[in-house]
Protein backbone atom coordinates (compact mmCIF):
# COMPACT_ATOMS: atom_id res chain seq x y z
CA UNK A 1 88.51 -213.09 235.30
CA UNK A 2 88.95 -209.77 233.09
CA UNK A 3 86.06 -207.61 231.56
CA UNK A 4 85.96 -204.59 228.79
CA UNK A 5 83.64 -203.46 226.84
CA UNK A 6 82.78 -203.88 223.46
CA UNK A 7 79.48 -201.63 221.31
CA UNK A 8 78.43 -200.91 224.89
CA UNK A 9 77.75 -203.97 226.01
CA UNK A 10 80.42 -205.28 228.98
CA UNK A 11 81.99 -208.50 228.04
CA UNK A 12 83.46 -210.72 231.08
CA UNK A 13 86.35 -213.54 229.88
CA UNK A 14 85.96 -216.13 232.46
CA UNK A 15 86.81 -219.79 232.26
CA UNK A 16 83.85 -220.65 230.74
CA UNK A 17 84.18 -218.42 227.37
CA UNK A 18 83.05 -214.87 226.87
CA UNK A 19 79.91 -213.89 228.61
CA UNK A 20 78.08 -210.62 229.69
CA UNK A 21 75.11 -209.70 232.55
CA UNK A 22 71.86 -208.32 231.23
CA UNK A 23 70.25 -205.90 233.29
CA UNK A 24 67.12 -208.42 233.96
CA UNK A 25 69.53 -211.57 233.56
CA UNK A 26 67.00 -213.24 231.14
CA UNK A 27 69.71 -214.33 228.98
CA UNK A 28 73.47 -213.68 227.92
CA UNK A 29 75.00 -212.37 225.49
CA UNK A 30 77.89 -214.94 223.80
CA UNK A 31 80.54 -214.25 221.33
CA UNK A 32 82.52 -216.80 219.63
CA UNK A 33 85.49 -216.81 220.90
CA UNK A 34 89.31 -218.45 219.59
CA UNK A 35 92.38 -218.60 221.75
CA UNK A 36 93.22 -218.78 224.95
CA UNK A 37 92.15 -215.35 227.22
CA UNK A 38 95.06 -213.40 228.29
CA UNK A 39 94.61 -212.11 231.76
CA UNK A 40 95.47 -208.31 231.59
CA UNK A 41 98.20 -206.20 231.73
CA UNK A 42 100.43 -205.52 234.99
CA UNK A 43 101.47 -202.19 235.14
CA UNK A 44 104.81 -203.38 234.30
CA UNK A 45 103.54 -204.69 230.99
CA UNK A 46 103.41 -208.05 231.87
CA UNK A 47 101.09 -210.70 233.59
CA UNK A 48 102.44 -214.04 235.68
CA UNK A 49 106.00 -213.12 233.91
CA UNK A 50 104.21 -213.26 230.15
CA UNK A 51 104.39 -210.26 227.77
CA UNK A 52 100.65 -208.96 227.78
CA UNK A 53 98.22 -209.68 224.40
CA UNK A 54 95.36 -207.38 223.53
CA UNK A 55 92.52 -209.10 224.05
CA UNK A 56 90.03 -209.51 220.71
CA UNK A 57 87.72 -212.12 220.49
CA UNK A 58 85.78 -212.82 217.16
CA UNK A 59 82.29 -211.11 217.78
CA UNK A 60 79.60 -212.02 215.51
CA UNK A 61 76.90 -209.12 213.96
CA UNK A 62 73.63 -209.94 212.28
CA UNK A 63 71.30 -207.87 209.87
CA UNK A 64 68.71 -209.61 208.53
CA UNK A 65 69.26 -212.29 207.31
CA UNK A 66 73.16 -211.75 207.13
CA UNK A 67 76.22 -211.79 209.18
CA UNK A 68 79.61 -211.09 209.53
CA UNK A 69 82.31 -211.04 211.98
CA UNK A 70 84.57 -208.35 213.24
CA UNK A 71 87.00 -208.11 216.99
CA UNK A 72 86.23 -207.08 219.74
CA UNK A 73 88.79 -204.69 219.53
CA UNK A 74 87.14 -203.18 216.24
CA UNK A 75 83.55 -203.41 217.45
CA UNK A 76 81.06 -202.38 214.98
CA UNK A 77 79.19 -198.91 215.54
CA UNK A 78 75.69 -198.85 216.44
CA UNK A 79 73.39 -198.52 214.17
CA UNK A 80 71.72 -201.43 211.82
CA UNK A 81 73.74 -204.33 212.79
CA UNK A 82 73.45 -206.40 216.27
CA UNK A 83 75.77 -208.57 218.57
CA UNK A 84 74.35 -211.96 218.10
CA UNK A 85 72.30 -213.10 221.46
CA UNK A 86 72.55 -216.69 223.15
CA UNK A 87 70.35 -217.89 225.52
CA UNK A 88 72.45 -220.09 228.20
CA UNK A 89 71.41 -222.13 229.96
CA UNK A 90 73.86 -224.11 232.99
CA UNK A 91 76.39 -225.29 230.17
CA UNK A 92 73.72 -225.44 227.47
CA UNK A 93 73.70 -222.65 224.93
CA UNK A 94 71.31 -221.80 221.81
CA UNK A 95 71.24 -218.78 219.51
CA UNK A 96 68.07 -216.88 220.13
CA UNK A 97 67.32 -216.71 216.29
CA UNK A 98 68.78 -219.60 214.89
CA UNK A 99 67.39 -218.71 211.17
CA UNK A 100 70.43 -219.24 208.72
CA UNK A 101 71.94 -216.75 207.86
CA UNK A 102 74.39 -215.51 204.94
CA UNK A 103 78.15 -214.89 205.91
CA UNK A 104 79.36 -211.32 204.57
CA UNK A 105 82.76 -211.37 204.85
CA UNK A 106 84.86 -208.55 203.42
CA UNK A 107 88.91 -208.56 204.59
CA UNK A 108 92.34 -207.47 204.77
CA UNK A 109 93.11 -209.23 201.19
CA UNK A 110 89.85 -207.86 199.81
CA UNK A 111 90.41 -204.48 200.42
CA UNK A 112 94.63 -205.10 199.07
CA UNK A 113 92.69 -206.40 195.36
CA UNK A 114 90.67 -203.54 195.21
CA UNK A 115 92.53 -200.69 192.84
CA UNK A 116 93.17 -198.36 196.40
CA UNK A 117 94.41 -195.08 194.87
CA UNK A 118 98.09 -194.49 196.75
CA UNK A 119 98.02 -191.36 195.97
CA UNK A 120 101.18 -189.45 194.22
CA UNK A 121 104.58 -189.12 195.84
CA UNK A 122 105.95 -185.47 195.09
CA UNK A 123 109.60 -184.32 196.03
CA UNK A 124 110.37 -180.78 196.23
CA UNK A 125 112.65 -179.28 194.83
CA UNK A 126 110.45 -181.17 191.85
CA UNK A 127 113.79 -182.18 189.22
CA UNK A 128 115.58 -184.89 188.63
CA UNK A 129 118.70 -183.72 190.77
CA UNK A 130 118.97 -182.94 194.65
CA UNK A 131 122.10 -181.14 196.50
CA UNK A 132 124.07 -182.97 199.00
CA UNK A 133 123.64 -180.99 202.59
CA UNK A 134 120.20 -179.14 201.24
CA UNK A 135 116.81 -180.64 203.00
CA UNK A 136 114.87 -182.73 200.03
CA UNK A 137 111.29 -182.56 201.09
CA UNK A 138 108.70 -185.62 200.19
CA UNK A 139 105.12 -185.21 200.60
CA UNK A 140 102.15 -187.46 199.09
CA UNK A 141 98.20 -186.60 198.94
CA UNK A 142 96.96 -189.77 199.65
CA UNK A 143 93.76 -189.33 201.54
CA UNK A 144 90.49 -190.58 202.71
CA UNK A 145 88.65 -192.18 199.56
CA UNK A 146 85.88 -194.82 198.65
CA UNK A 147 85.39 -197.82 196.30
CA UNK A 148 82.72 -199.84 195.36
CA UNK A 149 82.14 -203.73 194.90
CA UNK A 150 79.82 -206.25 195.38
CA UNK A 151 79.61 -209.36 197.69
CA UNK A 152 76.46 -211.92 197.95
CA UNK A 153 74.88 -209.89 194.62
CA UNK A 154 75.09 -206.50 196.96
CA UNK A 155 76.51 -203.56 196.33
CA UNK A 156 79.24 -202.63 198.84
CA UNK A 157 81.15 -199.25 200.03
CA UNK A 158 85.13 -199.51 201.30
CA UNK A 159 86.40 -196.70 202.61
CA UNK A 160 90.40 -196.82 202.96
CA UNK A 161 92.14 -194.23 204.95
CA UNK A 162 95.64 -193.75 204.92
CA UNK A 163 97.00 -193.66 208.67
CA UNK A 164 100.95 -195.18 208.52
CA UNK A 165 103.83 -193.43 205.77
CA UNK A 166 106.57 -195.16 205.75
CA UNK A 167 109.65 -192.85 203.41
CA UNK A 168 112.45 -194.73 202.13
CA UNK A 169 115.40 -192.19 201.02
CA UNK A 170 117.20 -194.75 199.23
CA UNK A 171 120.53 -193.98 200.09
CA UNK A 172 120.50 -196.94 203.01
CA UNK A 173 119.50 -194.34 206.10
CA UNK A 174 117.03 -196.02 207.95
CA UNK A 175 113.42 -195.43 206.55
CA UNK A 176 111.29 -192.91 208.34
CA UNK A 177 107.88 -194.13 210.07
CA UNK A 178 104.85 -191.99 210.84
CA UNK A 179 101.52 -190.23 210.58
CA UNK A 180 102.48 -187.30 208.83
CA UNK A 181 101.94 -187.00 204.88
CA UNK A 182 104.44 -184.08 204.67
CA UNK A 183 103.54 -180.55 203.33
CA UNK A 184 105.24 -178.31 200.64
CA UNK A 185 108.41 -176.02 201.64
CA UNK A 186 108.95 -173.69 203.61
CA UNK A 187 106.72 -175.47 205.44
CA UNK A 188 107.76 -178.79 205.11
CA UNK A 189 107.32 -181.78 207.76
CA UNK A 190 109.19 -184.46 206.08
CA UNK A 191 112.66 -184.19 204.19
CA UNK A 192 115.85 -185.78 204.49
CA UNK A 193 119.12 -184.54 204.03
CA UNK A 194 121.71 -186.48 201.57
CA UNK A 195 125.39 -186.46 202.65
CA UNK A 196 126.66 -188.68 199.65
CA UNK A 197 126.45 -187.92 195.97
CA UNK A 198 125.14 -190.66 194.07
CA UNK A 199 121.54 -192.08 192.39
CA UNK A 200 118.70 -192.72 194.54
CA UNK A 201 115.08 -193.17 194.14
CA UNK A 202 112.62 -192.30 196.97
CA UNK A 203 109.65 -194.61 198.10
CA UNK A 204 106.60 -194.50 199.99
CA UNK A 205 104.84 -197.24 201.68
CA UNK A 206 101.32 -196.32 202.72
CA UNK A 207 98.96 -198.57 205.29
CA UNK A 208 95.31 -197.91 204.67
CA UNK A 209 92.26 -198.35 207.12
CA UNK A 210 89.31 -199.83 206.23
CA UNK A 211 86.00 -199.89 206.62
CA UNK A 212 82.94 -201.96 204.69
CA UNK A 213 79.19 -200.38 204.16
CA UNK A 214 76.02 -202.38 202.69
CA UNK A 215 74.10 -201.42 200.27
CA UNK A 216 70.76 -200.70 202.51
CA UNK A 217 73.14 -199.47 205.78
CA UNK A 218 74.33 -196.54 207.17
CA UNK A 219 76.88 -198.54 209.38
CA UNK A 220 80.52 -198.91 208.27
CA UNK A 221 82.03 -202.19 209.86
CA UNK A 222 85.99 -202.12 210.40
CA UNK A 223 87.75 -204.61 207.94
CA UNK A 224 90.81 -205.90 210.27
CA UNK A 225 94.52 -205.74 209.15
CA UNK A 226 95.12 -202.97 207.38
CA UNK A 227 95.71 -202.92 203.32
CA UNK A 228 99.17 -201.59 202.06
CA UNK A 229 100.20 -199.38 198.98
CA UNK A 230 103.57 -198.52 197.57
CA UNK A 231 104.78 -195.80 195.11
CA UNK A 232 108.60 -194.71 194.12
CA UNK A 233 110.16 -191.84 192.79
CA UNK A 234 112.37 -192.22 189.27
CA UNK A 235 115.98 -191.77 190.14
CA UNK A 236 116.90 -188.78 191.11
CA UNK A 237 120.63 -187.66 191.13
CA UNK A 238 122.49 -185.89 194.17
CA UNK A 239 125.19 -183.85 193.18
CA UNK A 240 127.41 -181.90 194.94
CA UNK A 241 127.41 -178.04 194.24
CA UNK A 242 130.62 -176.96 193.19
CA UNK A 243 131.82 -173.20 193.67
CA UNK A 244 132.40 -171.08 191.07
CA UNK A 245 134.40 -168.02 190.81
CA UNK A 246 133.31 -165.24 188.25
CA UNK A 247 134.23 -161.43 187.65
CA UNK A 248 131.97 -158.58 187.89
């Protein structure tokens, strides 16, 4: 048996499902749960000789008369929306308000056909030719941002944040991976250095966050996965610099 705890509520996986204790043990609180539970990590990383999975049951949220479903790993932030309560009863189990309810569901693939702005890829120095040996700094200005859209006839707030920058070089280095969206020199925290002359185009791939708000809330429930963007230089021509002699 394992327990965590998810919008402040402590959740026990035991063989029975998902399950918590109330204070005055009137009822319990059930989540819908898919999978098998994973017993948790050893401190060598694993469990019984298997690698160890985060645990993230489905947890369903109502408002109203709508829900939607996040993990338990993303819980959704108090506020208007509620964990959905289950009276149990020895192996019997009913929802305490079993009124029908409309599914909002807003995901990964929404947020990816939404027009997310990735934001411009800039590479100092800012022409079309680089020097072999000299740093060639990349930076982008992708940031925080909302968009709007509607689901069920309601008007609905994503907010994407960028959080993963993934710069391609395009002279076959490996790629570089990280949180950083650069800065401008001198003070640059991303740049590459060329050792070959030849044509190359630089590239950006940019994972976003997201997060869903109803028209009518103040809470903004996680979307899971995370939506991805991508953006490339023109080519841009490294070039040796070649020495020249002249009189004074």
């Amino acid at each position: 048996m394992s327990a965590f705890l998810v919008a402040g509520i402590s959740i026990v996986m035991a063989a029975g499902g998902v399950s918590t204790e109330t204070e005055d043990d009137s009822y319990t609180v059930r989540y819908r749960e898919t999978g098998q539970a994973q017993e948790p990590a050893t401190p060598g990383g694993t469990s019984k000789g298997v690698p160890a999975q985060r645990l993230c049951p489905p947890v369903t949220y109502v408002w109203g008369r709508y829900e939607t479903e996040v993990t338990a790993c993303d819980p959704v932030p108090e506020g208007e929306w509620a964990p959905l309560v289950w009276w149990a009863d020895g192996d019997e189990e009913e929802a305490v308000d079993d009124e029908p309810r409309e599914l909002i569901a807003f995901t990964r693939e929404d947020v990816q056909s939404l027009l997310v702005n990735s934001g411009s890829l800039e590479i100092q120095p800012d022409q079309a030719w680089v020097l072999v040996g000299a740093d060639t700094v990349a930076m982008t200005d992708a940031s925080e941002h909302v968009l709007s859209t509607r689901v069920l006839d309601l008007d609905v707030d994503v907010r994407v944040t960028p959080v993963i920058f993934t710069w391609d070089f395009g002279d076959g280095s490996a790629p570089l991976t990280g949180t950083d969206p650069g800065a401008p020199w001198p003070n640059h925290t991303v740049s590459h250095v060329y050792s070959d002359p030849g044509t190359v185009a630089i590239s950006l791939r940019t994972e976003w966050d997201a997060a869903f708000r109803v028209e009518g809330t103040s809470t903004w429930i996680p979307v899971a996965g995370r939506a991805v963007t991508e953006t490339e230089s023109g080519p841009i021509e490294v070039v040796t610099a070649k020495p020249r002699l002249t009189t004074g």
